[in-house]
C-alpha atoms as a PDB file:
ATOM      1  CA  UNK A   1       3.949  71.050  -1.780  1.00  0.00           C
ATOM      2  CA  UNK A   2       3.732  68.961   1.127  1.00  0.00           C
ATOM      3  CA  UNK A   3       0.658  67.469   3.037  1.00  0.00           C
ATOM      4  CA  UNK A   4       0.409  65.748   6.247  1.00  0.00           C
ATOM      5  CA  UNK A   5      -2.377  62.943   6.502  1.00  0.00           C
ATOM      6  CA  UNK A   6      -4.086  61.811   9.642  1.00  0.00           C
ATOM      7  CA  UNK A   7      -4.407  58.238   9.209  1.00  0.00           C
ATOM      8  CA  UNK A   8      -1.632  58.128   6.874  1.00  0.00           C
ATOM      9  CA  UNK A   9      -2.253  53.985   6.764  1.00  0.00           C
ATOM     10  CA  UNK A  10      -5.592  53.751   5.749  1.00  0.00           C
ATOM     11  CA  UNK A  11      -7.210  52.358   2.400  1.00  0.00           C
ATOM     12  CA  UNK A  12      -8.364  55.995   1.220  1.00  0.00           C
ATOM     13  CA  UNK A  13      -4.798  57.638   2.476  1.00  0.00           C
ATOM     14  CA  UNK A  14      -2.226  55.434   1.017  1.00  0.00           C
ATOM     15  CA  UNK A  15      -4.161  55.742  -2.574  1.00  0.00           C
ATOM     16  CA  UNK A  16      -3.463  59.473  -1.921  1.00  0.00           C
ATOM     17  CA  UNK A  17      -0.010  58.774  -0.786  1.00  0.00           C
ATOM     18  CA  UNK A  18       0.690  57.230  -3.603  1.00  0.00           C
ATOM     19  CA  UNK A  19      -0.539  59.653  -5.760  1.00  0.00           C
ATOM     20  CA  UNK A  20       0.811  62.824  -4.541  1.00  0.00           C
ATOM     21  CA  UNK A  21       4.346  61.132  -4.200  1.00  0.00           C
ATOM     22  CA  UNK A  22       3.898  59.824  -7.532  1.00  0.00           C
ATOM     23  CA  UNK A  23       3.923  63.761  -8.865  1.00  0.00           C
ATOM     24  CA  UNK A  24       7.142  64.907  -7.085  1.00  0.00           C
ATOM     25  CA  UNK A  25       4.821  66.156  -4.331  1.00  0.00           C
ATOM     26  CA  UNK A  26       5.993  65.527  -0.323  1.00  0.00           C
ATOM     27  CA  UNK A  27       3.768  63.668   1.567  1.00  0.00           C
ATOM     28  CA  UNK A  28       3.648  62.436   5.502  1.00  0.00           C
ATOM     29  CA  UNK A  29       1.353  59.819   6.782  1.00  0.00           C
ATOM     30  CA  UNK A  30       0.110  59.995  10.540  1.00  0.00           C
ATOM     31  CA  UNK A  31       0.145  56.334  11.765  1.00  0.00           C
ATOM     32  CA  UNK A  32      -0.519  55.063  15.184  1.00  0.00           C
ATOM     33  CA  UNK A  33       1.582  51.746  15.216  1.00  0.00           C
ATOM     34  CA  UNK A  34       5.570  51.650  13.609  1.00  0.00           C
ATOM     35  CA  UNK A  35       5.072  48.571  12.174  1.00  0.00           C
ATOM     36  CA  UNK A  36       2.572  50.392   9.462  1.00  0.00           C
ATOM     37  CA  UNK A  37       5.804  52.485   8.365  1.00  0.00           C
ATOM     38  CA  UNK A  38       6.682  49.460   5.763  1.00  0.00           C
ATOM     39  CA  UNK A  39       3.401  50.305   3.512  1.00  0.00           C
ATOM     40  CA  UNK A  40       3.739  54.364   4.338  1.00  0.00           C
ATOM     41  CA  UNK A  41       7.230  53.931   2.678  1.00  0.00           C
ATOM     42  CA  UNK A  42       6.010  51.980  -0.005  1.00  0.00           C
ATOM     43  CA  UNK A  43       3.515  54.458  -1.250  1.00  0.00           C
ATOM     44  CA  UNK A  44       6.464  57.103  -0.749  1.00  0.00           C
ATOM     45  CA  UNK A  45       5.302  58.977   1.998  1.00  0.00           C
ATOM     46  CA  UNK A  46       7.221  59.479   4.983  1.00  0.00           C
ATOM     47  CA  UNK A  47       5.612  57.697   8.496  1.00  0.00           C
ATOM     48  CA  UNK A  48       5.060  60.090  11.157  1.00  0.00           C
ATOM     49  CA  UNK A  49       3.942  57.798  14.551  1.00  0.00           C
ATOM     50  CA  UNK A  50       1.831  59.920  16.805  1.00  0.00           C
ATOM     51  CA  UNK A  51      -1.255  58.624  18.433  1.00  0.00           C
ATOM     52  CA  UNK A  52      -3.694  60.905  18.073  1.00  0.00           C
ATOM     53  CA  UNK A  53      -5.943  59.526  20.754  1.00  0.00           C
ATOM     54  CA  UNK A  54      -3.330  60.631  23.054  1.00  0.00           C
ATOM     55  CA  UNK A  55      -0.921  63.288  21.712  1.00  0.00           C
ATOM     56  CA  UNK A  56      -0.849  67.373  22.778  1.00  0.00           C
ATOM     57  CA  UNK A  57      -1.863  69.532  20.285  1.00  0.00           C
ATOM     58  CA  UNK A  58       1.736  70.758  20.486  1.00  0.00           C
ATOM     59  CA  UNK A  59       2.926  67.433  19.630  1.00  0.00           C
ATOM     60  CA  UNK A  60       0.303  67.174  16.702  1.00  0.00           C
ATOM     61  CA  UNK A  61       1.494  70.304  15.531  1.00  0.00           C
ATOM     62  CA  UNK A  62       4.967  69.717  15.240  1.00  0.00           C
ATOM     63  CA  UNK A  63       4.617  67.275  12.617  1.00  0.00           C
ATOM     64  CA  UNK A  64       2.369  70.154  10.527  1.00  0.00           C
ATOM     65  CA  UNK A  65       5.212  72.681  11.216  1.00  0.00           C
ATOM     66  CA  UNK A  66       6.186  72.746   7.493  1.00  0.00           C
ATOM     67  CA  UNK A  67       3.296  71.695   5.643  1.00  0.00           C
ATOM     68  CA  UNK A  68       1.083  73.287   2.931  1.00  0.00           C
ATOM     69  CA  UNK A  69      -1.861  71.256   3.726  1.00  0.00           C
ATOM     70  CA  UNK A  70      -3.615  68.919   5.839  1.00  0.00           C
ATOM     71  CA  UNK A  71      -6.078  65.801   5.463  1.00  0.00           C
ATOM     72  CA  UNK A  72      -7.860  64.143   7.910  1.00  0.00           C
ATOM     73  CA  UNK A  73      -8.416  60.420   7.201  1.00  0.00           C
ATOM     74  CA  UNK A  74      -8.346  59.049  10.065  1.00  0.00           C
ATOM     75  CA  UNK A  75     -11.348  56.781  11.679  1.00  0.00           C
ATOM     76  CA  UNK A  76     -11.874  54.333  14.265  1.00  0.00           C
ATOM     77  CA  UNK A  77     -12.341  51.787  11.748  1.00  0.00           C
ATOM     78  CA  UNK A  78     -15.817  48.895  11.167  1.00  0.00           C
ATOM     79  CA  UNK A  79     -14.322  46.910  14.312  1.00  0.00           C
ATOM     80  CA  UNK A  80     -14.644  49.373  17.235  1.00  0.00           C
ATOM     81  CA  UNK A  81     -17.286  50.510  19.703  1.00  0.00           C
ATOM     82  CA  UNK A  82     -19.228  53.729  20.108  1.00  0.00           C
ATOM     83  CA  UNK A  83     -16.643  55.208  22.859  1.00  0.00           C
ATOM     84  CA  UNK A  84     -13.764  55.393  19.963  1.00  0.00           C
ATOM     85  CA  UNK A  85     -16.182  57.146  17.363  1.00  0.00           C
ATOM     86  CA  UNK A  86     -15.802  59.714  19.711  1.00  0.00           C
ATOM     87  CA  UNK A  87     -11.974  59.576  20.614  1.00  0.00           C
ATOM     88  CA  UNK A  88     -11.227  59.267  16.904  1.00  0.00           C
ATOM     89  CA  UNK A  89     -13.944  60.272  14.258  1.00  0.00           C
ATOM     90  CA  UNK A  90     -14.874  63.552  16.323  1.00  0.00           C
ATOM     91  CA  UNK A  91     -11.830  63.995  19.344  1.00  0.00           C
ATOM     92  CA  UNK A  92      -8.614  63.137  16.948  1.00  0.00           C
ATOM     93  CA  UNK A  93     -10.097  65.322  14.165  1.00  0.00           C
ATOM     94  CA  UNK A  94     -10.697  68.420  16.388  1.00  0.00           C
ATOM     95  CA  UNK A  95      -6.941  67.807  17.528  1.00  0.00           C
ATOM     96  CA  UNK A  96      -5.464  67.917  14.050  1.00  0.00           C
ATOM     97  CA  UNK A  97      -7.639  70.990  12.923  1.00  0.00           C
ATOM     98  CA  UNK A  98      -5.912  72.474  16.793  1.00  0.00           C
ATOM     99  CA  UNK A  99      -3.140  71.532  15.429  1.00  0.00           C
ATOM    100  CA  UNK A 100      -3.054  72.845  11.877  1.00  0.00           C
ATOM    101  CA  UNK A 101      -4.553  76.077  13.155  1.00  0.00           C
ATOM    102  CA  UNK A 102      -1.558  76.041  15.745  1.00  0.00           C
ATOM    103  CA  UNK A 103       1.425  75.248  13.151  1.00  0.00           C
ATOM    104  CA  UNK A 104      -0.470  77.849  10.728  1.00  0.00           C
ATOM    105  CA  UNK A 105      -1.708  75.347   7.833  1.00  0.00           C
ATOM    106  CA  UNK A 106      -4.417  76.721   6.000  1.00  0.00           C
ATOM    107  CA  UNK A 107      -5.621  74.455   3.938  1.00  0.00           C
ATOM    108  CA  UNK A 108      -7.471  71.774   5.347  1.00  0.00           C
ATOM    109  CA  UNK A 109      -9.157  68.766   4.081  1.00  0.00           C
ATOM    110  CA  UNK A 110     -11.579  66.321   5.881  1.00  0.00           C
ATOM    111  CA  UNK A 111     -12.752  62.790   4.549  1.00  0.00           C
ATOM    112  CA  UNK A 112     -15.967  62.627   6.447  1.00  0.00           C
ATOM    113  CA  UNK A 113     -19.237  60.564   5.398  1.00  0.00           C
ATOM    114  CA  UNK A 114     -22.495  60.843   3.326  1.00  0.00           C
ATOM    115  CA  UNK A 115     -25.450  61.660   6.163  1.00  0.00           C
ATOM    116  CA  UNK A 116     -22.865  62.664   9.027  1.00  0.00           C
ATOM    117  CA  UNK A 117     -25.198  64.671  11.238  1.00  0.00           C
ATOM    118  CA  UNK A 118     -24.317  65.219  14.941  1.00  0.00           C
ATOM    119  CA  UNK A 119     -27.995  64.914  15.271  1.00  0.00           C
ATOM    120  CA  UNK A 120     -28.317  61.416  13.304  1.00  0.00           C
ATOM    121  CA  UNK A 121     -31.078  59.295  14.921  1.00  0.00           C
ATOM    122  CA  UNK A 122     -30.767  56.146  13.190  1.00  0.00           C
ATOM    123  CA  UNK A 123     -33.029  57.000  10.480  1.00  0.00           C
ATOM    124  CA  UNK A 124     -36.662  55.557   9.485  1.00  0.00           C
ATOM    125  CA  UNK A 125     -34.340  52.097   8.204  1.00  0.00           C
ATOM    126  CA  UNK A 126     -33.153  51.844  11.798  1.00  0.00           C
ATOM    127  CA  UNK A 127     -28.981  51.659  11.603  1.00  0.00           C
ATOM    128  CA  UNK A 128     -26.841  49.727  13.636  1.00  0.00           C
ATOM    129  CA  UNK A 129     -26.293  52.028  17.007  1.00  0.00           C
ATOM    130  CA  UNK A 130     -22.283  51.890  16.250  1.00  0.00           C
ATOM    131  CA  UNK A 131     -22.646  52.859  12.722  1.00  0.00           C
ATOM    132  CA  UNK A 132     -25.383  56.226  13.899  1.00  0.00           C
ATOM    133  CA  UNK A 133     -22.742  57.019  16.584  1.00  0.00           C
ATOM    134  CA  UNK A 134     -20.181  56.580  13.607  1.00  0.00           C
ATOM    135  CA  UNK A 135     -22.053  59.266  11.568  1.00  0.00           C
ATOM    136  CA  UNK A 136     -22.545  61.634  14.592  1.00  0.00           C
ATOM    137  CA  UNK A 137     -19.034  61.776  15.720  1.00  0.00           C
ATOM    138  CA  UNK A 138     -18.524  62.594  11.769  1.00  0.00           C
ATOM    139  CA  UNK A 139     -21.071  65.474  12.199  1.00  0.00           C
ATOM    140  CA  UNK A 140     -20.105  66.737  15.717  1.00  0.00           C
ATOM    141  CA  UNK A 141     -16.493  66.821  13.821  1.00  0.00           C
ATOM    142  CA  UNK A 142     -17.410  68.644  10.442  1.00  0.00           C
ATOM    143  CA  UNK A 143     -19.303  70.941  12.106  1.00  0.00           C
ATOM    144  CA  UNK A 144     -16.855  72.225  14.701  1.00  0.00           C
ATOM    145  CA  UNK A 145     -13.998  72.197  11.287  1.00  0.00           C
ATOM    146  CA  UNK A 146     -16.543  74.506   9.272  1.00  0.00           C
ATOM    147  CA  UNK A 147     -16.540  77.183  12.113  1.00  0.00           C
ATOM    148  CA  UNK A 148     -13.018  77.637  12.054  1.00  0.00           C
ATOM    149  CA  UNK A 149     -12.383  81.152  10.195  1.00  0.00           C
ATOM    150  CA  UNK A 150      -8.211  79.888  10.672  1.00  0.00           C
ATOM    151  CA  UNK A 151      -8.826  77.058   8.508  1.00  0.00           C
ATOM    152  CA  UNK A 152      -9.370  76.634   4.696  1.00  0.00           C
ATOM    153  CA  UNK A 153     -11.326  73.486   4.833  1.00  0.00           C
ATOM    154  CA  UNK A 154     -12.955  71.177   2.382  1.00  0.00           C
ATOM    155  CA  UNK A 155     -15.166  68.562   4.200  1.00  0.00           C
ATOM    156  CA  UNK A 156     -15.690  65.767   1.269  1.00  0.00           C
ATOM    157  CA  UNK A 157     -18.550  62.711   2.046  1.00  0.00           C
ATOM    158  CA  UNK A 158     -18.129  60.125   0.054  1.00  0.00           C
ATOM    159  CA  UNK A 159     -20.818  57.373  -0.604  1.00  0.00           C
ATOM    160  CA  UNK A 160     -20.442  53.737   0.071  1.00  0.00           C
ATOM    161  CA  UNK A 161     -16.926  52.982  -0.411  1.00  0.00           C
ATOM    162  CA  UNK A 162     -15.806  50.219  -2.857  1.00  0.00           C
ATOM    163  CA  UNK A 163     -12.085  48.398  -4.186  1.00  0.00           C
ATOM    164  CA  UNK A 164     -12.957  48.282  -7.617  1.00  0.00           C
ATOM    165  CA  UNK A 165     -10.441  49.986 -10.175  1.00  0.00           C
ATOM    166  CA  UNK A 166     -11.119  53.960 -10.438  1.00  0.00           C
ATOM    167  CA  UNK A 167     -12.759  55.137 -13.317  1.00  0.00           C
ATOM    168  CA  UNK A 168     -11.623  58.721 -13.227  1.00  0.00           C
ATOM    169  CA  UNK A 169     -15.643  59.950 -13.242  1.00  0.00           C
ATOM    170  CA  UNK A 170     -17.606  61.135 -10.306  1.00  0.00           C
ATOM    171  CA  UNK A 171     -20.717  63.164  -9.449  1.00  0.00           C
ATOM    172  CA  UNK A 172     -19.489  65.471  -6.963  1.00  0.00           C
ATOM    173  CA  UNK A 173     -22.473  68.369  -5.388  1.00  0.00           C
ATOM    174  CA  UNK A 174     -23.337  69.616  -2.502  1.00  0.00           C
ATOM    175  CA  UNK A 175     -26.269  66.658  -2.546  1.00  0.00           C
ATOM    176  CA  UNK A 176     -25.787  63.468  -4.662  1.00  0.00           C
ATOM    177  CA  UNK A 177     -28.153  60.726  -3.029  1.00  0.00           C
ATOM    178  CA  UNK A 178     -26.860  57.907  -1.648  1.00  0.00           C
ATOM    179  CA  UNK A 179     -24.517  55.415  -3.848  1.00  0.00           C
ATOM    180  CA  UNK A 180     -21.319  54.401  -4.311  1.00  0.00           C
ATOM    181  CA  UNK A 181     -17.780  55.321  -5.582  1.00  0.00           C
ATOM    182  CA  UNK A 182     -14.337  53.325  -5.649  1.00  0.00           C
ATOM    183  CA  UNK A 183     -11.578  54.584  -3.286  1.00  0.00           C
ATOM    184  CA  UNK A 184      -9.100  55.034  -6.240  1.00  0.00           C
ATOM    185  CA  UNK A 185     -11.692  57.942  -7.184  1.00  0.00           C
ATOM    186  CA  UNK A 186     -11.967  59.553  -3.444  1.00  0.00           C
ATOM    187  CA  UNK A 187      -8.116  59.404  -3.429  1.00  0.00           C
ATOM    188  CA  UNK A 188      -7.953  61.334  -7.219  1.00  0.00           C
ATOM    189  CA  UNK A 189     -10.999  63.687  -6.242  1.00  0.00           C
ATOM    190  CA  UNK A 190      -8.864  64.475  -3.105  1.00  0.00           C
ATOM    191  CA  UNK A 191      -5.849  65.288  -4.919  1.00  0.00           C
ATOM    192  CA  UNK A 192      -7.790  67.807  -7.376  1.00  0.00           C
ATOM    193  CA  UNK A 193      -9.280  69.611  -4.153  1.00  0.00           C
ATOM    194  CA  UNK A 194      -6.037  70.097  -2.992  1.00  0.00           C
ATOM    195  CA  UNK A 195      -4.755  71.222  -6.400  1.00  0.00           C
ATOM    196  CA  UNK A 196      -8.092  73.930  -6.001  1.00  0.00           C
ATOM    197  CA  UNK A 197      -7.943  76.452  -3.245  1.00  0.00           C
ATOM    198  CA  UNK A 198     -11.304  77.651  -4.986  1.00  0.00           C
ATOM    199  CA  UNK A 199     -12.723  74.714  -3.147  1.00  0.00           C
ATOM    200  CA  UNK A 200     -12.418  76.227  -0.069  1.00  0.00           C
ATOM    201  CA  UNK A 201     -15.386  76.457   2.604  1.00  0.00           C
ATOM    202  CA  UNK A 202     -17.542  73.568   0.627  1.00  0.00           C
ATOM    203  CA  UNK A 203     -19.240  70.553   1.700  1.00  0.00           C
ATOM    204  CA  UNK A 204     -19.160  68.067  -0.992  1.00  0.00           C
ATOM    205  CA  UNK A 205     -20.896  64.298  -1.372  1.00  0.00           C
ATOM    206  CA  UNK A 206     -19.174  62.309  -3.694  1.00  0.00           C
ATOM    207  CA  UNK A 207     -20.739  59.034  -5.901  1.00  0.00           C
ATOM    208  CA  UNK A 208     -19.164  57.444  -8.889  1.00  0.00           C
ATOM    209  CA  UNK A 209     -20.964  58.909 -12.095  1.00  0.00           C
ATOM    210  CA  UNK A 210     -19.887  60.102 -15.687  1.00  0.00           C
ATOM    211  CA  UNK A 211     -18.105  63.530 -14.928  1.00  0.00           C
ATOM    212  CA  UNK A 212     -14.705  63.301 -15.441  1.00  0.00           C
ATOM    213  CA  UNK A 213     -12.657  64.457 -12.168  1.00  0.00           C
ATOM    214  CA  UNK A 214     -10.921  67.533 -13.299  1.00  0.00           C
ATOM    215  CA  UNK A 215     -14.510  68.685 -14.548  1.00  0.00           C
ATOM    216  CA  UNK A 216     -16.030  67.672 -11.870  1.00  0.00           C
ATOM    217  CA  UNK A 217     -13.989  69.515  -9.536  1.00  0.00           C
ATOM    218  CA  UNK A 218     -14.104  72.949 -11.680  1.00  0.00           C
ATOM    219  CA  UNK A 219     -17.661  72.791 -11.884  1.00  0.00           C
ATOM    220  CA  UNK A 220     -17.674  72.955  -7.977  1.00  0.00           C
ATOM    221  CA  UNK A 221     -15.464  75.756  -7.153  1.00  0.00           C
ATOM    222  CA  UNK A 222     -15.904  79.144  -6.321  1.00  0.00           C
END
């Protein structure tokens, strides 16, 4: 099998490098900048350096030409402004699901975000205005993925993200409330989705809890 990440040098994506590598799996990593290559290598995925702020669909879809699946994990990341939510969160994950549609990969996963909502207002709590554009580029994203009929997709939500070690247990539902889970476990709970085509057409929220992953992810699919 062999899956193509967008974002290939982010926390959440080299975890799932890692992992699928680990299993005799191949595994590319979309990276904007060569100098990330070093820690795509070490995880032992192969760098692929596209922008995709600025790259064709064609170009995009190229790189999916041979691959099983696809995973967006891309995102503007805590230090940017509400102009790249939109160029990166909602614009470069429209591209890649162009592009998987275009190179003929079905299966599609997105890493998205607990209250994403193209409609998100700020709440009653009153969020930061980068972090509420944040969650509606996520929504304006996941809900022009789900209308694809071309695309298998999986949109997964996790909660607040953390660095502790994994623990191998989740609570993973269509609703979860808000907490949060460990990136070792969004990496694992990734790998299972892609291991269960079942999973197909889902949105999932994801929080650490006491349900072992495999479980977890059987008790989800279709």
């Amino acid at each position: 099998m062999r899956t193509v990440i967008a974002g290939g040098h982010g926390q959440i994506a080299l975890r799932l490098e890692k992992l699928l590598s680990g299993r005799g799996d191949a595994v590319a990593g979309v990276i904007r900048r060569p100098e990330q290559a070093g820690a795509l290598l070490s995880a032992g995925a192969e760098p692929v350096v596209c922008d995709l702020e600025t790259a064709s669909v064609e170009d995009v879809a190229a790189h999916l030409a041979d691959a099983d699946a696809a995973v967006f994990a891309a995102g503007a990341g805590p230090g940017s402004g509400v102009p790249r939510k939109q160029t990166v969160d909602r614009g470069a994950a429209v591209l890649f699901a162009d592009a998987a549609e275009r190179a003929g990969v079905r299966r599609f996963l997105v890493v998205s975000a607990m209250r994403a909502d193209p409609d998100f207002d700020g709440g009653p709590e009153g969020v930061d205005p980068v972090f509420a554009a944040y969650l509606r580029a996520k929504g304006e994203a996941d809900d022009d993925i789900r209308a694809r009929s071309a695309l298998d997709w999986t949109v997964l939500r996790p909660g607040r993200l953390t660095n502790g070690p994994g623990t191998g247990r989740v609570q993973l539902a269509g609703e979860t409330g808000h907490s949060e889970v460990t990136r070792d476990d969004v990496a694992a709970v990734l790998v299972a989705l892609l291991d269960t085509p079942s999973t197909a057409g889902l949105t999932l929220e994801l929080v650490g809890g006491t349900t072992p992953i495999p479980v977890a992810v059987a008790a989800v699919a279709r």
